[in-house]
C-alpha atoms as a PDB file:
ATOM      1  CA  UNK A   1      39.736 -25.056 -28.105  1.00  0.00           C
ATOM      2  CA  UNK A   2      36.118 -25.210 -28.372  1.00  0.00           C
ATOM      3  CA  UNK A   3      35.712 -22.001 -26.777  1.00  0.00           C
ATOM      4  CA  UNK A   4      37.558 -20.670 -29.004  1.00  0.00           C
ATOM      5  CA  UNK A   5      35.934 -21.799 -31.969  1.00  0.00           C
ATOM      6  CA  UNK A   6      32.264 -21.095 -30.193  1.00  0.00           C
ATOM      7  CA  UNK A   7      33.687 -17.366 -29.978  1.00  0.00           C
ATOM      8  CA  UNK A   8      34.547 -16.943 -33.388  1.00  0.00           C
ATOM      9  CA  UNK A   9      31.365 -18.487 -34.519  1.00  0.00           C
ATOM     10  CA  UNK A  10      29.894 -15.902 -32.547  1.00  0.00           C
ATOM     11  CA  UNK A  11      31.577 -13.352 -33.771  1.00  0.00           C
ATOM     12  CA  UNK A  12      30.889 -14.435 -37.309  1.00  0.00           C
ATOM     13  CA  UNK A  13      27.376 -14.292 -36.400  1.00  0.00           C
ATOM     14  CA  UNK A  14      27.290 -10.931 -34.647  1.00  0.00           C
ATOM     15  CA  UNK A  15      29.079  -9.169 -37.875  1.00  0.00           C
ATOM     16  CA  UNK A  16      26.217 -11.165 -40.315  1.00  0.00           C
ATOM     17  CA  UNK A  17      23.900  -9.652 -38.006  1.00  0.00           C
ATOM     18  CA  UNK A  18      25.104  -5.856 -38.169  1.00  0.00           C
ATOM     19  CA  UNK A  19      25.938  -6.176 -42.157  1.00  0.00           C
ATOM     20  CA  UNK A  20      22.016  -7.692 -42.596  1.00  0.00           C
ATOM     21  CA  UNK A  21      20.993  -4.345 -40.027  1.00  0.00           C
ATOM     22  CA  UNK A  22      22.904  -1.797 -41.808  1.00  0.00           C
ATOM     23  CA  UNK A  23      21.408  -2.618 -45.285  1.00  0.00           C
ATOM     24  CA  UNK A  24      18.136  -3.031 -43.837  1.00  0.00           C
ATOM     25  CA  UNK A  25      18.432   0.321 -42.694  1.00  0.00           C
ATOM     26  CA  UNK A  26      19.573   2.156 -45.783  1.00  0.00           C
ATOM     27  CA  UNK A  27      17.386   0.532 -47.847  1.00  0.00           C
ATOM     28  CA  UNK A  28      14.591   1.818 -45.794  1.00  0.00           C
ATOM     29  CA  UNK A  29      15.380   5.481 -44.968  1.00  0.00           C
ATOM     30  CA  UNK A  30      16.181   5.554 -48.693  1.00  0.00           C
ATOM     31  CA  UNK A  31      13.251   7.394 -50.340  1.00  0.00           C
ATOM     32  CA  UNK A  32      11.946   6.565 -53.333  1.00  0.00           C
ATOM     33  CA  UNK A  33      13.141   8.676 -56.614  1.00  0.00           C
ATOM     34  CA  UNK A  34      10.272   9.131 -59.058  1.00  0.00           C
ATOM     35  CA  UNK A  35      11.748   8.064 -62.805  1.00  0.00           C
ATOM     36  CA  UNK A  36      12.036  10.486 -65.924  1.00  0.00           C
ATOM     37  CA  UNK A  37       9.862   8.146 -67.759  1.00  0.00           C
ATOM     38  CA  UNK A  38       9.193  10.215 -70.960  1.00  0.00           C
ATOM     39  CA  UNK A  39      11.960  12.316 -72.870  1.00  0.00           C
ATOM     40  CA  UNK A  40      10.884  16.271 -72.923  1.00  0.00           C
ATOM     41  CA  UNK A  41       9.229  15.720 -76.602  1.00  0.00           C
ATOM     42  CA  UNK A  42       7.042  12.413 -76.685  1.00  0.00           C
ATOM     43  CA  UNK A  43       4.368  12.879 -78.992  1.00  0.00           C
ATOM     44  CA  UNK A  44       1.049  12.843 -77.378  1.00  0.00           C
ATOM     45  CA  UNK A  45      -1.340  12.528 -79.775  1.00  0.00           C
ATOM     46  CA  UNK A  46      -1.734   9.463 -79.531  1.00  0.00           C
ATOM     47  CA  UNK A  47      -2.615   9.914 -75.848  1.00  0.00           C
ATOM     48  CA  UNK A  48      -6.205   8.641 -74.790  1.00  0.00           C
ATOM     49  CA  UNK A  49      -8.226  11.792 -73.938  1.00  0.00           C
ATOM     50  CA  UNK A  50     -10.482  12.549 -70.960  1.00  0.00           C
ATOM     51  CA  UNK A  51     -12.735  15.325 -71.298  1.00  0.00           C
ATOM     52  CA  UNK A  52     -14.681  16.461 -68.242  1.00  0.00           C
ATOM     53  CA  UNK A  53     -17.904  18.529 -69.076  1.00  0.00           C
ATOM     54  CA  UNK A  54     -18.748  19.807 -65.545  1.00  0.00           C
ATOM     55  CA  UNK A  55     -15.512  21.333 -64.814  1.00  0.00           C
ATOM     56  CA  UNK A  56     -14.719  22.250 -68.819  1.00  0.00           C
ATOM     57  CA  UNK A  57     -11.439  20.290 -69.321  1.00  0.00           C
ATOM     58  CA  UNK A  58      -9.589  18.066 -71.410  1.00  0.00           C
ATOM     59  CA  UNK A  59      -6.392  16.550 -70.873  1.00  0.00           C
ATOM     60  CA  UNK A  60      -4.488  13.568 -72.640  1.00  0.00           C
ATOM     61  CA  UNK A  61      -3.248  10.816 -70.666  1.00  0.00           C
ATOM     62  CA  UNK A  62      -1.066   7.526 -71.868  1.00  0.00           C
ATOM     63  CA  UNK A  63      -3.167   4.777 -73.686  1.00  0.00           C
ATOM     64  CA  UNK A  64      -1.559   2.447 -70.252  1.00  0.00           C
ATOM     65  CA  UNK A  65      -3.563   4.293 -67.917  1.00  0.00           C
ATOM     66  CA  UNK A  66      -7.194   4.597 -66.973  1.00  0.00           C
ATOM     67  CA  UNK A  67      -8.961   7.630 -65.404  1.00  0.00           C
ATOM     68  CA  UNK A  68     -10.928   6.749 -62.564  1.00  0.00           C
ATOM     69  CA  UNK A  69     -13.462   8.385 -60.242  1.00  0.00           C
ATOM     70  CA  UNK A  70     -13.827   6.486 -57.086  1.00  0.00           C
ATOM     71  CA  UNK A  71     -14.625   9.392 -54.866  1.00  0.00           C
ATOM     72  CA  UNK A  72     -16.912  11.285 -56.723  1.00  0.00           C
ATOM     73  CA  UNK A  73     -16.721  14.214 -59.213  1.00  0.00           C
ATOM     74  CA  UNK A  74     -13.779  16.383 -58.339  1.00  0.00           C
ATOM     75  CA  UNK A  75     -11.265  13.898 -57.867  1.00  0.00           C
ATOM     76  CA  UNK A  76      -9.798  12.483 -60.949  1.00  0.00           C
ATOM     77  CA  UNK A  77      -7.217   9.774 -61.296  1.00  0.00           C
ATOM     78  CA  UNK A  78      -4.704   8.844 -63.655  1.00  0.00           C
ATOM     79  CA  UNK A  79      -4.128   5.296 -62.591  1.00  0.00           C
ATOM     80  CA  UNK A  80      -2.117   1.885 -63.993  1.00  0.00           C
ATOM     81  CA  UNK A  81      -2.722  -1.222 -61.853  1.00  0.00           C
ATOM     82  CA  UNK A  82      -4.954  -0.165 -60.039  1.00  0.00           C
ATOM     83  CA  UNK A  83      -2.826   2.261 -57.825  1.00  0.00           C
ATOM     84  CA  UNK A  84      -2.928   6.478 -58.696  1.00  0.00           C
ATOM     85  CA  UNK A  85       0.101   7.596 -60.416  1.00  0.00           C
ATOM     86  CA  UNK A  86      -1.835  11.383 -60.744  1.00  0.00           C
ATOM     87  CA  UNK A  87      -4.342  13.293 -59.241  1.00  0.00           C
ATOM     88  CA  UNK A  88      -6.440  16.158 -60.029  1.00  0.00           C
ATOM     89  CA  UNK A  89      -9.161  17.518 -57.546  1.00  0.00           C
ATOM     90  CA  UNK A  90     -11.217  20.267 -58.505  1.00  0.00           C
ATOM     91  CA  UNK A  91     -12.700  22.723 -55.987  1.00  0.00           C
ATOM     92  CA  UNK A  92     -15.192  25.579 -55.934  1.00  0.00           C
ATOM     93  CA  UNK A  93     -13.456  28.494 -54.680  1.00  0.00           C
ATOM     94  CA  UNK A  94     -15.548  29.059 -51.432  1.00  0.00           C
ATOM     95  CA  UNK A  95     -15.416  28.757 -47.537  1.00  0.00           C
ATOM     96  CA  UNK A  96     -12.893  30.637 -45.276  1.00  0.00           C
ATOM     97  CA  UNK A  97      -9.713  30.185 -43.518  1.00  0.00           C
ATOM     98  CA  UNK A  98      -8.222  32.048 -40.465  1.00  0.00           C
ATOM     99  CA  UNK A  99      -5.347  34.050 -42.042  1.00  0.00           C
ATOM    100  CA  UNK A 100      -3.343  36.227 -39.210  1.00  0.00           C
ATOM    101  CA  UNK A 101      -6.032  35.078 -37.034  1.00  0.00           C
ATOM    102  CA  UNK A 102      -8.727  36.461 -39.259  1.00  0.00           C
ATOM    103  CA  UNK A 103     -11.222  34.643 -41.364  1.00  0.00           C
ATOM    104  CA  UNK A 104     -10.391  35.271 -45.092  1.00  0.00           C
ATOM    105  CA  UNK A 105     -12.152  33.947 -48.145  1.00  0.00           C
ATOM    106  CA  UNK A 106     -10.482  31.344 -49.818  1.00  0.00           C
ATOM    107  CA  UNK A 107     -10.994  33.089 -53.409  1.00  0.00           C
ATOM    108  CA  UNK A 108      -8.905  35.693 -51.874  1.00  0.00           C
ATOM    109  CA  UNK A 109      -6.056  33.793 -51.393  1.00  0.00           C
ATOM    110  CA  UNK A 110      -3.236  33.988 -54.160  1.00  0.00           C
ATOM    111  CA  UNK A 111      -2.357  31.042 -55.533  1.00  0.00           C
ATOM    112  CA  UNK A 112       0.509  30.387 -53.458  1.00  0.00           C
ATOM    113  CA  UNK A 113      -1.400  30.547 -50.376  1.00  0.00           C
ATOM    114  CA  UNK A 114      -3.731  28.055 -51.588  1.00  0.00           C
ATOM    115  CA  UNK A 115      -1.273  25.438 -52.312  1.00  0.00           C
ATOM    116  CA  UNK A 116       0.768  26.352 -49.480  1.00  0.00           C
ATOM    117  CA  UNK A 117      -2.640  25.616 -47.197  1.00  0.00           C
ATOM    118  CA  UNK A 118      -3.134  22.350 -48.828  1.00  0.00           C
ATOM    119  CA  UNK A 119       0.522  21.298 -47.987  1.00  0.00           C
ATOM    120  CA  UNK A 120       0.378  22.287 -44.470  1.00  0.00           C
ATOM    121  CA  UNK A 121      -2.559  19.996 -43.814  1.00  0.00           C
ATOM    122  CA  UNK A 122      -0.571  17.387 -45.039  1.00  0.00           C
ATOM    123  CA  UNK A 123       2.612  18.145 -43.231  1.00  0.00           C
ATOM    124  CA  UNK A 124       1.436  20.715 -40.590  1.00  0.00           C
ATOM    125  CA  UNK A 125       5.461  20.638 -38.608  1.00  0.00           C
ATOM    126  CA  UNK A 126       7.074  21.587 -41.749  1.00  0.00           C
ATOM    127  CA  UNK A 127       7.628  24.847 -43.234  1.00  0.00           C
ATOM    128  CA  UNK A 128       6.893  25.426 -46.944  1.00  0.00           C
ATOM    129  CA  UNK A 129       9.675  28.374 -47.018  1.00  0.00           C
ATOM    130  CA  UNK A 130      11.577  25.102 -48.552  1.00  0.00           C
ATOM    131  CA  UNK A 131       9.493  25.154 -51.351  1.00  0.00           C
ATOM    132  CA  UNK A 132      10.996  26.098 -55.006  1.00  0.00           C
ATOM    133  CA  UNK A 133       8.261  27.836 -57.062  1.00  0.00           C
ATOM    134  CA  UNK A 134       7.544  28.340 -60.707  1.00  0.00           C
ATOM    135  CA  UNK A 135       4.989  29.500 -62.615  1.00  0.00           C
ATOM    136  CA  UNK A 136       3.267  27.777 -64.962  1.00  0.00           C
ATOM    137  CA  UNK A 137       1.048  27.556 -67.941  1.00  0.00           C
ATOM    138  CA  UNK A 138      -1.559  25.352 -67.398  1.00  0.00           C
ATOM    139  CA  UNK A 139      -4.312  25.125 -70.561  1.00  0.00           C
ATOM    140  CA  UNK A 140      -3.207  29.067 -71.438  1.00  0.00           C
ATOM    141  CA  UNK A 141      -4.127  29.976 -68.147  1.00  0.00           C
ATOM    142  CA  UNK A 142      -1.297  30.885 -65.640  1.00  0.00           C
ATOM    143  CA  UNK A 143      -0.240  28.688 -62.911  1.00  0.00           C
ATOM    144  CA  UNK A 144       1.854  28.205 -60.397  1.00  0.00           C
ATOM    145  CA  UNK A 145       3.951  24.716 -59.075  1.00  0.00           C
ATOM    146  CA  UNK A 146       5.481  23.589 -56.296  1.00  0.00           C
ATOM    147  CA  UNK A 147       8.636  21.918 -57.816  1.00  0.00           C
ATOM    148  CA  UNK A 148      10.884  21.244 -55.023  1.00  0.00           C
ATOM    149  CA  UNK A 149      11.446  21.157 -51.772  1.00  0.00           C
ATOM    150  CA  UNK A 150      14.509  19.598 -48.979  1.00  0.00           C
ATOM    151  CA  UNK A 151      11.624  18.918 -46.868  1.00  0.00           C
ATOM    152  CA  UNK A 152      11.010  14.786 -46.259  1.00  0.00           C
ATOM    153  CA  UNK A 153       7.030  15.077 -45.718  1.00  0.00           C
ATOM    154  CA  UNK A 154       6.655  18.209 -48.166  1.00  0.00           C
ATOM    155  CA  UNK A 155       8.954  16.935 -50.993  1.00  0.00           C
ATOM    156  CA  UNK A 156       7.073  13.201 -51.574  1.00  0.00           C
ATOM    157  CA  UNK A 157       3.919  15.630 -52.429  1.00  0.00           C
ATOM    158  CA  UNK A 158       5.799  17.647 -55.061  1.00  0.00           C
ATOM    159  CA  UNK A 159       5.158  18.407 -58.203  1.00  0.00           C
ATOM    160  CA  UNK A 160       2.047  20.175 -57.434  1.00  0.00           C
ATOM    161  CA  UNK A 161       0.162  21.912 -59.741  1.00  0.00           C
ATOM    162  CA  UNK A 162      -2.277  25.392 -59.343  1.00  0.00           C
ATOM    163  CA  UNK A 163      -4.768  26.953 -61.220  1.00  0.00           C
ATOM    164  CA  UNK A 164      -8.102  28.642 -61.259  1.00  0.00           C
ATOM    165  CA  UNK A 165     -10.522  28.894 -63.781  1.00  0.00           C
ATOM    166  CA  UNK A 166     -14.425  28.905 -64.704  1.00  0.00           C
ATOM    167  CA  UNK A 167     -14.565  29.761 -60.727  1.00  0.00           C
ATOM    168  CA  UNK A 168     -12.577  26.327 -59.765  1.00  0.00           C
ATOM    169  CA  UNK A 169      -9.477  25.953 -58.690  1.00  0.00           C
ATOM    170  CA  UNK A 170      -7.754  22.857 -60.608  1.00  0.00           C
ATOM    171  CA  UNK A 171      -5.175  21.015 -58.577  1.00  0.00           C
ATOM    172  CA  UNK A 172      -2.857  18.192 -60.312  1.00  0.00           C
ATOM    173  CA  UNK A 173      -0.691  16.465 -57.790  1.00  0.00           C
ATOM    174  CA  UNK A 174       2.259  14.294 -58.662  1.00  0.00           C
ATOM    175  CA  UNK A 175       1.365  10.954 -56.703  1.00  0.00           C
ATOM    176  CA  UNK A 176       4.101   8.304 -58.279  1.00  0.00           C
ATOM    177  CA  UNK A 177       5.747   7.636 -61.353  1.00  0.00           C
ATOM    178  CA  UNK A 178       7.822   9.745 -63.916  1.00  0.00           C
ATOM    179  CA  UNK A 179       7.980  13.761 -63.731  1.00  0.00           C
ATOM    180  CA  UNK A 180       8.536  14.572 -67.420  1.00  0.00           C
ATOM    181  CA  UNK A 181       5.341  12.073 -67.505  1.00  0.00           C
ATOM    182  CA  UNK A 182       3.476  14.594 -65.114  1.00  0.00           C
ATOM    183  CA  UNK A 183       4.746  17.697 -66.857  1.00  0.00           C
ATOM    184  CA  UNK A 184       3.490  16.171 -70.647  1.00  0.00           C
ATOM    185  CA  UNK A 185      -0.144  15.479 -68.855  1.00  0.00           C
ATOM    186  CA  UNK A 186      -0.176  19.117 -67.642  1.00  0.00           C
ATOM    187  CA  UNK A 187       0.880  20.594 -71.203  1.00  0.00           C
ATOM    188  CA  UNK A 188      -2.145  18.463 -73.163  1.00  0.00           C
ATOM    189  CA  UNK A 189      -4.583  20.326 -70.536  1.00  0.00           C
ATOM    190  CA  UNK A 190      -7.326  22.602 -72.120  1.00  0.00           C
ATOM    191  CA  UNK A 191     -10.048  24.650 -70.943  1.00  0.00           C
ATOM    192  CA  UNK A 192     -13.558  24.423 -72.821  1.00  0.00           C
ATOM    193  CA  UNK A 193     -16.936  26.326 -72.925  1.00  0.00           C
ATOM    194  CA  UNK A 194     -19.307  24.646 -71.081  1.00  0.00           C
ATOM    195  CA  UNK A 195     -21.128  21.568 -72.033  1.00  0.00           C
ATOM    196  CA  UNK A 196     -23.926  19.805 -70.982  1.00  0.00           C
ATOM    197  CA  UNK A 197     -23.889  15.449 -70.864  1.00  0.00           C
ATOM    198  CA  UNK A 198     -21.461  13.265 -68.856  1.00  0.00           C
ATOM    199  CA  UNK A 199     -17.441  13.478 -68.761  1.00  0.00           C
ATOM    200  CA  UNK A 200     -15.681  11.275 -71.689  1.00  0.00           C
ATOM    201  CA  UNK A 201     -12.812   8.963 -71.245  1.00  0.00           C
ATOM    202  CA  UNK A 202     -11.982   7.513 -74.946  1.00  0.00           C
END
């Protein structure tokens, strides 16, 4: 009799066990959906603006966020808490890279090769034939975004935004958060003449 209860006690255990492992499990190899946040037409003039003089930029962000530096100039984040919800690095369009084992100027790449280089260093087994294109408009200047992808490493990257101009190519990479957020940032962007004095964050 005892046995018998011992065994079902057992048994109650084991099943606790494998119900507690299962959703463990999902909940973990679940990723992480970023939220639609903002509806399509949320006015953005109230937006804080940040206006960078070196690269000759502005862009409005929400009054919630701040717009930190902590790396330097050419790496600009959009940040709440503390933690970067968006990310724009700005690079001057020089070095090489070995393209069909040949060293090719990075100015010379198109714009899809540049993004598709950046991508590979951060998921160098996966293939960016996954990746959905568009192009964009970025400040009146045309762009081009990776939108999409099936890929696990490539798609938590994604949106990822392209463009060059004044000699710099502008990236704006969607870190966490809400998409239409993302896509409202990139439509306040504008390019300016140049300006001398320190970037502005008001």
């Amino acid at each position: 009799m005892k046995l018998g209860k011992m065994l079902n006690l057992n048994l109650i255990l084991l099943g606790l066990l494998l119900i507690f492992g299962l959703t463990f499990f999902i909940y973990t190899e679940t990723p992480t959906q970023p939220s639609e946040g903002l509806t399509p037409n949320t006015d953005t003039s109230t937006w804080k603006v940040y206006k960078d003089k070196e690269y000759k930029f502005t862009l409005r962000y929400p009054p919630n966020f701040t717009v930190k530096q902590p790396y330097g100039k050419g790496d600009i984040r959009i940040m709440k808490n503390l933690e970067t919800y968006y990310l724009i690095t700005i690079s001057e369009l020089s070095g090489y890279v070995m393209v069909k084992e040949k060293p090719t100027p990075i100015s010379a790449l198109p714009l899809k090769d540049k993004l598709i280089l950046q991508l590979k260093r951060r998921c160098p087994h996966s293939s960016p034939e996954s990746v959905i294109w568009e192009s964009i408009n970025i400040g009146g200047v045309r762009g081009l975004q990776a939108a999409h992808s099936d890929d696990e490493c490539i798609k938590q990257y994604l949106p990822w935004s392209i463009v060059i101009k004044n000699n710099f190519c502008c990236s704006i990479q969607f870190i966490k958060g809400s998409i239409n957020e993302y896509n409202q940032i990139l439509s306040t962007f504008k390019f300016i003449k140049k300006e001398g004095g320190a970037n502005e964050s008001k």
